[in-house]
N, C-alpha and C. Protein backbone atom coordinates (compact mmCIF):
# COMPACT_ATOMS: atom_id res chain seq x y z
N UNK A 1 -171.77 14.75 -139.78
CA UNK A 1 -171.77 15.22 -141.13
C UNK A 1 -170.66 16.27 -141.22
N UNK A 2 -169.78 16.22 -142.39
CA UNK A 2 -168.55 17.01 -142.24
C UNK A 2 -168.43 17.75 -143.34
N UNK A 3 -169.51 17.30 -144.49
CA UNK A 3 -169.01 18.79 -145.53
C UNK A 3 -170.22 19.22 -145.29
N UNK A 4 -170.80 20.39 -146.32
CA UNK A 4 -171.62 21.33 -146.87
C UNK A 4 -172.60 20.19 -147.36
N UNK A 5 -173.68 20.53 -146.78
CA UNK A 5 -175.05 19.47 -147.74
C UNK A 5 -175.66 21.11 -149.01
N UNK A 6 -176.11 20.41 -149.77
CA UNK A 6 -176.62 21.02 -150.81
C UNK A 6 -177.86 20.64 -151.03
N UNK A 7 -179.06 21.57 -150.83
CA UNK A 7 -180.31 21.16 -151.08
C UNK A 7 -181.26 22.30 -152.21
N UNK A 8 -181.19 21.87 -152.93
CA UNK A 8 -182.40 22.74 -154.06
C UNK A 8 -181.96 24.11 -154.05
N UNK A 9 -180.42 24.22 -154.71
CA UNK A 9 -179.85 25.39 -154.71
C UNK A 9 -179.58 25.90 -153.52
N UNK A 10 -179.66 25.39 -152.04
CA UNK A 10 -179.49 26.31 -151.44
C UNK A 10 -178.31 25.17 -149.89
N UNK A 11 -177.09 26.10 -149.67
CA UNK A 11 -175.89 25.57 -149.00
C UNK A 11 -176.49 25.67 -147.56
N UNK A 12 -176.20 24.18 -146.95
CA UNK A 12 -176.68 24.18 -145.45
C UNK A 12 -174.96 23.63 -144.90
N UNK A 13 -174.44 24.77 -143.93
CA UNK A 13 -173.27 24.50 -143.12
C UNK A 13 -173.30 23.10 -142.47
N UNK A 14 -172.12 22.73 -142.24
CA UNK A 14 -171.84 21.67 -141.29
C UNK A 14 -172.24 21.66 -139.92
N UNK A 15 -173.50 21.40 -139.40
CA UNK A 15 -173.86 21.49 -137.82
C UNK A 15 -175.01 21.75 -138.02
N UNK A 16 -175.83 22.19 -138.69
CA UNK A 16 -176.92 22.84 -138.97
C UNK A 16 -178.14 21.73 -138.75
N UNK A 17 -177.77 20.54 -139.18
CA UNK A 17 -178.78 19.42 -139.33
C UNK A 17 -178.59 18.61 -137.72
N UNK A 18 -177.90 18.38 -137.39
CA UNK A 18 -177.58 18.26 -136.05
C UNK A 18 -177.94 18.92 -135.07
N UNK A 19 -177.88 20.45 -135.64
CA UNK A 19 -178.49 21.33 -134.14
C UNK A 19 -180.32 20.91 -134.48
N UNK A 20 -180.85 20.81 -135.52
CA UNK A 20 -182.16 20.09 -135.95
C UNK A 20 -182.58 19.51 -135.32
N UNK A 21 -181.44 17.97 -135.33
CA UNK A 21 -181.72 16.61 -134.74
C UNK A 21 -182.06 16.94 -133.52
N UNK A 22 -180.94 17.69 -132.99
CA UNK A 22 -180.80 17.84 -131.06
C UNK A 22 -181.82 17.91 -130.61
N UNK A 23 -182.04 19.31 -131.01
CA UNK A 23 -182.92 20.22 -131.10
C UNK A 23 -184.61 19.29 -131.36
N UNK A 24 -185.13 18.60 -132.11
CA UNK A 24 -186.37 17.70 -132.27
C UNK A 24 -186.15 16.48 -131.14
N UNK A 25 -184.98 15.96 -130.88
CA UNK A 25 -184.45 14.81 -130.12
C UNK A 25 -185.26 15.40 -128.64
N UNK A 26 -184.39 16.51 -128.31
CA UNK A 26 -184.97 17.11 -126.80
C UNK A 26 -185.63 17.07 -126.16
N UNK A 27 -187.05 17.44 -127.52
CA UNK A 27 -188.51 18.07 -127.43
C UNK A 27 -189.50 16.46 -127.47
N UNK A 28 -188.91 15.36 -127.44
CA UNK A 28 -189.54 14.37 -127.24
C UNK A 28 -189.76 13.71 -125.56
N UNK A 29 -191.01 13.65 -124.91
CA UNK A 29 -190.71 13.32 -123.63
C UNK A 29 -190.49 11.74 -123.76
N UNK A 30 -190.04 11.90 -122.29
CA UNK A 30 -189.02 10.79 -122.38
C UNK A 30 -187.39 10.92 -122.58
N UNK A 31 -186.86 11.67 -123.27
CA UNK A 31 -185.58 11.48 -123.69
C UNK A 31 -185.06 12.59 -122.67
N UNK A 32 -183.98 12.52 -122.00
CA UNK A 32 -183.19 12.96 -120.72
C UNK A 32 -182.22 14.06 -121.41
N UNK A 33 -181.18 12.96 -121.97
CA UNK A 33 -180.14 13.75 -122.80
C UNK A 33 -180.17 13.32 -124.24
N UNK A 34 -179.38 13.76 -125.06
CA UNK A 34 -178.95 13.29 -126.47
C UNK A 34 -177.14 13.15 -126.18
N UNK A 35 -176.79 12.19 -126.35
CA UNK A 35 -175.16 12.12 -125.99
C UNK A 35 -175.04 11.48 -124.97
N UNK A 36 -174.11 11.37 -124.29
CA UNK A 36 -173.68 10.96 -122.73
C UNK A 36 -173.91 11.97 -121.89
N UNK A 37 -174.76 11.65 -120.57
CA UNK A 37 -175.30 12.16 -119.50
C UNK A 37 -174.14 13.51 -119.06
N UNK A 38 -173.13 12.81 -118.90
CA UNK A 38 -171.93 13.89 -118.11
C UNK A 38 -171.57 14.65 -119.58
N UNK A 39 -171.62 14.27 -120.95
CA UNK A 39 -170.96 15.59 -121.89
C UNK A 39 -172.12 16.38 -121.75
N UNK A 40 -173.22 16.10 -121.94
CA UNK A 40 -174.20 17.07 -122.54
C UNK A 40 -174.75 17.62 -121.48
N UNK A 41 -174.64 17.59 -120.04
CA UNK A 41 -175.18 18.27 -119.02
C UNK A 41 -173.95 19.08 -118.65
N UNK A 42 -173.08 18.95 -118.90
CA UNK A 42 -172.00 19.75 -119.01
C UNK A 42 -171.79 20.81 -119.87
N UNK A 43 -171.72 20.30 -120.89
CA UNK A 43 -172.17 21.48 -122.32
C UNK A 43 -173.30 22.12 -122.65
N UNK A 44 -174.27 21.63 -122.24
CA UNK A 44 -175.39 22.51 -122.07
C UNK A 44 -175.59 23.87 -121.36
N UNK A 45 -174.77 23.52 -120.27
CA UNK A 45 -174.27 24.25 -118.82
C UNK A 45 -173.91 25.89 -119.57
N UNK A 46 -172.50 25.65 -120.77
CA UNK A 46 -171.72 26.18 -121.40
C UNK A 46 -172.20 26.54 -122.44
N UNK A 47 -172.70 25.72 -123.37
CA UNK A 47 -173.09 26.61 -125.01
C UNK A 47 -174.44 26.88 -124.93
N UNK A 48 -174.36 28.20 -125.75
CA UNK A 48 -176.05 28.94 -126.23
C UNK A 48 -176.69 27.62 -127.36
N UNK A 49 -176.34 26.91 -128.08
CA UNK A 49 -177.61 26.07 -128.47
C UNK A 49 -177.12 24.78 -127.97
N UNK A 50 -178.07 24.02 -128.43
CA UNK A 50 -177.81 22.28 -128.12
C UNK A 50 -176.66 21.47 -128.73
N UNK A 51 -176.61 20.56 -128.24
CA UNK A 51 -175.32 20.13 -128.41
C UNK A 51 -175.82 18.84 -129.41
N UNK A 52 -174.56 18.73 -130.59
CA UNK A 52 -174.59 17.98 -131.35
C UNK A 52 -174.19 16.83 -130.96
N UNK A 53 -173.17 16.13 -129.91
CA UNK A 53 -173.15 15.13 -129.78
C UNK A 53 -173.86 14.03 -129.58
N UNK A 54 -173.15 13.14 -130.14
CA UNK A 54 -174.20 11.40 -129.93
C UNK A 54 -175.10 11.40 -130.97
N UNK A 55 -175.25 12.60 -131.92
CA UNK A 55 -175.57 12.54 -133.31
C UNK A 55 -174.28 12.22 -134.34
N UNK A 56 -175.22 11.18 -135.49
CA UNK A 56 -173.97 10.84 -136.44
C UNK A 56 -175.17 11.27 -137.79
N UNK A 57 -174.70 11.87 -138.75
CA UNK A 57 -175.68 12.26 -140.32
C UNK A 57 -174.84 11.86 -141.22
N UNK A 58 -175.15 10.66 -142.05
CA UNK A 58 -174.51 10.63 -143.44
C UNK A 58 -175.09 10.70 -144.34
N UNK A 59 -175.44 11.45 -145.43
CA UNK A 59 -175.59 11.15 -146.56
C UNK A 59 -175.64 10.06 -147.80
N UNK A 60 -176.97 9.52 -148.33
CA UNK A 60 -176.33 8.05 -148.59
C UNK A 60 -176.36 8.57 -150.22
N UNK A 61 -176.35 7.59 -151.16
CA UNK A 61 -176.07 8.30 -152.79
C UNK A 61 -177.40 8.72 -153.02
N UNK A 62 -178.48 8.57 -152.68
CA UNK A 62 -179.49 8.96 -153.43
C UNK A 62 -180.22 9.96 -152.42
N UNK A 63 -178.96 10.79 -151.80
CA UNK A 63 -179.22 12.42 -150.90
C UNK A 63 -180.16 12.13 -149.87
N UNK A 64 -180.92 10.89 -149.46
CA UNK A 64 -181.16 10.71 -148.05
C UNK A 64 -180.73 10.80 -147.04
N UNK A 65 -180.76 10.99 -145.91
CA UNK A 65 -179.78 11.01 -144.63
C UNK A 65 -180.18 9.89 -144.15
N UNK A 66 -178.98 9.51 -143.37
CA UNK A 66 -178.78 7.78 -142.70
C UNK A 66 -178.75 8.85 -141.39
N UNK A 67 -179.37 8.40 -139.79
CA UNK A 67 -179.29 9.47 -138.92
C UNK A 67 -179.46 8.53 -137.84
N UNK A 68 -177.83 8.22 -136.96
CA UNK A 68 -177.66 7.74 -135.36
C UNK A 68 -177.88 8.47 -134.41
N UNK A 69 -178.57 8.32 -133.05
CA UNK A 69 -178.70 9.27 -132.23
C UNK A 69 -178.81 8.59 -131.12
N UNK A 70 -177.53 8.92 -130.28
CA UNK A 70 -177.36 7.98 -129.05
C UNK A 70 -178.33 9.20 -127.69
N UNK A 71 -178.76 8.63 -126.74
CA UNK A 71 -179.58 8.81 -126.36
C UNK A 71 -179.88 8.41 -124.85
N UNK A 72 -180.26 9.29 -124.13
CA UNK A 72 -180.37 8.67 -122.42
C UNK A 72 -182.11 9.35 -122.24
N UNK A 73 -182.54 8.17 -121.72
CA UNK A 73 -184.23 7.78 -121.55
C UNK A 73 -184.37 7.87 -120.12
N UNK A 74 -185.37 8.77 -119.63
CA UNK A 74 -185.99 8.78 -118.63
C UNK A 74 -186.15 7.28 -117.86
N UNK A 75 -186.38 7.06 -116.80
CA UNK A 75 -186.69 5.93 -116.13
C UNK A 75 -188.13 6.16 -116.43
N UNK A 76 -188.43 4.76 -116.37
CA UNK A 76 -189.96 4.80 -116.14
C UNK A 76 -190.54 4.49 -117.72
N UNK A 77 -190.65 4.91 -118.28
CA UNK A 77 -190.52 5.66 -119.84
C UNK A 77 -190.46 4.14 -121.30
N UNK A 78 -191.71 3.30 -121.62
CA UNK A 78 -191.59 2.79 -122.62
C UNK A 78 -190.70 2.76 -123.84
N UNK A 79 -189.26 2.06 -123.49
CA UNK A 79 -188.08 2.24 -124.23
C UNK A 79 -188.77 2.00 -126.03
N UNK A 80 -189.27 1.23 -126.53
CA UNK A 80 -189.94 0.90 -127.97
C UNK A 80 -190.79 2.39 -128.19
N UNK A 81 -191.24 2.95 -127.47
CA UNK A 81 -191.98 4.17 -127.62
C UNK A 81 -191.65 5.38 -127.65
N UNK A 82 -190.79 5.37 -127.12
CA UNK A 82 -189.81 7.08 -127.08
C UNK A 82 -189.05 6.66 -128.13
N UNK A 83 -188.37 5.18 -128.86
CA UNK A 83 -187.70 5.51 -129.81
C UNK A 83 -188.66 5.33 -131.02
N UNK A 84 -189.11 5.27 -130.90
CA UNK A 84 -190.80 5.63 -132.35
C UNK A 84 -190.95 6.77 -132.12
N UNK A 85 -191.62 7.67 -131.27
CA UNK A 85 -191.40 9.29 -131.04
C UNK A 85 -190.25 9.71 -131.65
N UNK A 86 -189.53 9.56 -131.40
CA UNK A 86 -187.80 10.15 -131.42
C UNK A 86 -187.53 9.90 -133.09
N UNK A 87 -188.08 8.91 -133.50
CA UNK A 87 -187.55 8.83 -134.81
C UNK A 87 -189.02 9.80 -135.45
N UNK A 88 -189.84 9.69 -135.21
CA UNK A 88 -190.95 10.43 -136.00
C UNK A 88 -190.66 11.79 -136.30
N UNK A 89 -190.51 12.53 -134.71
CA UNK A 89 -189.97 13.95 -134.43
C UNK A 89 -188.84 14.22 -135.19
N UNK A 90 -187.44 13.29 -134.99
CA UNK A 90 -186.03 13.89 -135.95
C UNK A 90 -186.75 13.80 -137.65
N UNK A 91 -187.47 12.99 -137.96
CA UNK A 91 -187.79 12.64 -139.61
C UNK A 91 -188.95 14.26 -140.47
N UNK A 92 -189.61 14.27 -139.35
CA UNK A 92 -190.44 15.42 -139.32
C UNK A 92 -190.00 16.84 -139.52
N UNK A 93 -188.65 16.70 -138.77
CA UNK A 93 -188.35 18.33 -138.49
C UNK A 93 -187.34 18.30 -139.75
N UNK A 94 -186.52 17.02 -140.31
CA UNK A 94 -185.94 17.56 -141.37
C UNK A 94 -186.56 17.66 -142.29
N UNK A 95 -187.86 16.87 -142.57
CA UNK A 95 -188.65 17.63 -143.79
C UNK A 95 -189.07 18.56 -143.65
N UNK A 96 -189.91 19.09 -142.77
CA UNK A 96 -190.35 20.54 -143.08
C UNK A 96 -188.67 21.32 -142.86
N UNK A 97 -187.87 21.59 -141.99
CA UNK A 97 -187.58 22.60 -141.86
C UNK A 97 -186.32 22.51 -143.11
N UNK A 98 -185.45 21.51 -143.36
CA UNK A 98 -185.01 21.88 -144.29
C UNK A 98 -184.98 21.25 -145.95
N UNK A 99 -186.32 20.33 -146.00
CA UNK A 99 -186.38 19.68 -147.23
C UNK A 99 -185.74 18.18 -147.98
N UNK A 100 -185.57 17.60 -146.60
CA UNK A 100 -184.61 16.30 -146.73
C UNK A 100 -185.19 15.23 -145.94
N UNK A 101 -185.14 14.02 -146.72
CA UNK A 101 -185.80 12.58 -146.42
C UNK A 101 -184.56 12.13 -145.73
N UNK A 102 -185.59 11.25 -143.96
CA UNK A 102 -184.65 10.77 -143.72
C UNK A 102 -184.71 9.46 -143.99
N UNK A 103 -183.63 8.43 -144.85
CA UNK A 103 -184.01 7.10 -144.89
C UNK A 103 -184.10 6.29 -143.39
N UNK A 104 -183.34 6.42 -142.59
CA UNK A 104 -182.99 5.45 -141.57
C UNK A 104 -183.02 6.98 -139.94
N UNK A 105 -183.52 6.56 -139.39
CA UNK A 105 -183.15 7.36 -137.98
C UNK A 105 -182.86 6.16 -137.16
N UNK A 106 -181.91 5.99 -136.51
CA UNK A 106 -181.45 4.54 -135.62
C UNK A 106 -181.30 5.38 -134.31
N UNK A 107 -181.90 4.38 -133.34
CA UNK A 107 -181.55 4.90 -131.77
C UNK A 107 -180.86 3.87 -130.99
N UNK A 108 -180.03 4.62 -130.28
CA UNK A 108 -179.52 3.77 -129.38
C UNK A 108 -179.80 4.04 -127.73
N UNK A 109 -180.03 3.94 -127.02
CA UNK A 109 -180.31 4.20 -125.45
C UNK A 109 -179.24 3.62 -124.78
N UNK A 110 -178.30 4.77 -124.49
CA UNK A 110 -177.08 4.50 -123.82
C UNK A 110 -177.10 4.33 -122.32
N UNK A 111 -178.41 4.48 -121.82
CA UNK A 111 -178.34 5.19 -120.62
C UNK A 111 -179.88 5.32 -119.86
N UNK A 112 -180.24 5.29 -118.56
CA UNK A 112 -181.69 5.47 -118.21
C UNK A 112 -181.19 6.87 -116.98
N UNK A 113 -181.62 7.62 -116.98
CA UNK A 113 -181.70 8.44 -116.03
C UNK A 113 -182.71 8.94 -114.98
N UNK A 114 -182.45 8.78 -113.95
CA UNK A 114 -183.75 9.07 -112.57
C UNK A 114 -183.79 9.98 -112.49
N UNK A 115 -185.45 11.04 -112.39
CA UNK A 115 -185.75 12.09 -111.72
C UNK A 115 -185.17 12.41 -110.60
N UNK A 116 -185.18 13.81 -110.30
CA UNK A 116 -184.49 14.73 -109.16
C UNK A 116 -185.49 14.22 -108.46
């Protein structure tokens, strides 16, 4: 998402809905990383919040969000089920926290990752 979303009078920056996504994406078990294994264990390493990558947010005309979220899944881990979680959790946290329907949350599972 690359401009300013506008919601009920009130301006939400560019990144804001993304650090959301990450951020709800994370907190689902099952899900490893959000992004590719080597960016986001890398950048995590480095930045104070979560990392937006492997999230895509568009806006469709009737102010819904369309919402991609590429994604690396635990081994072991009911792939149909973490992405039903994953979409419940991202759909959830943008309604309550900032007042926006998501039409579509799409997952992709780029990746399976093994426990230490």
């Amino acid at each position: 998402m690359s401009n300013e979303l506008s919601v009920e009078g009130m301006s939400i920056a560019p990144g804001v809905v993304e650090t959301i996504i990450s951020i709800a994406a994370n907190e689902v078990d099952g899900v490893a990383s959000v992004g590719s294994f080597a960016t986001s264990s890398i950048r995590s390493m480095l930045a104070a919040k979560p990392s937006a990558a492997g999230i895509e947010v568009v806006v469709d005309d009737d102010g819904r969000l369309r919402i991609t979220i590429h994604v690396e899944v635990y081994y072991g881990f009911v792939l149909p089920e973490v992405a039903a979680n994953l979409r419940q959790s991202v759909a959830d946290a943008l309604l309550v926290q900032v007042g926006l329907e998501a039409a579509s949350v799409d997952i992709f599972v780029d990746g399976l990752q093994f426990a230490a």
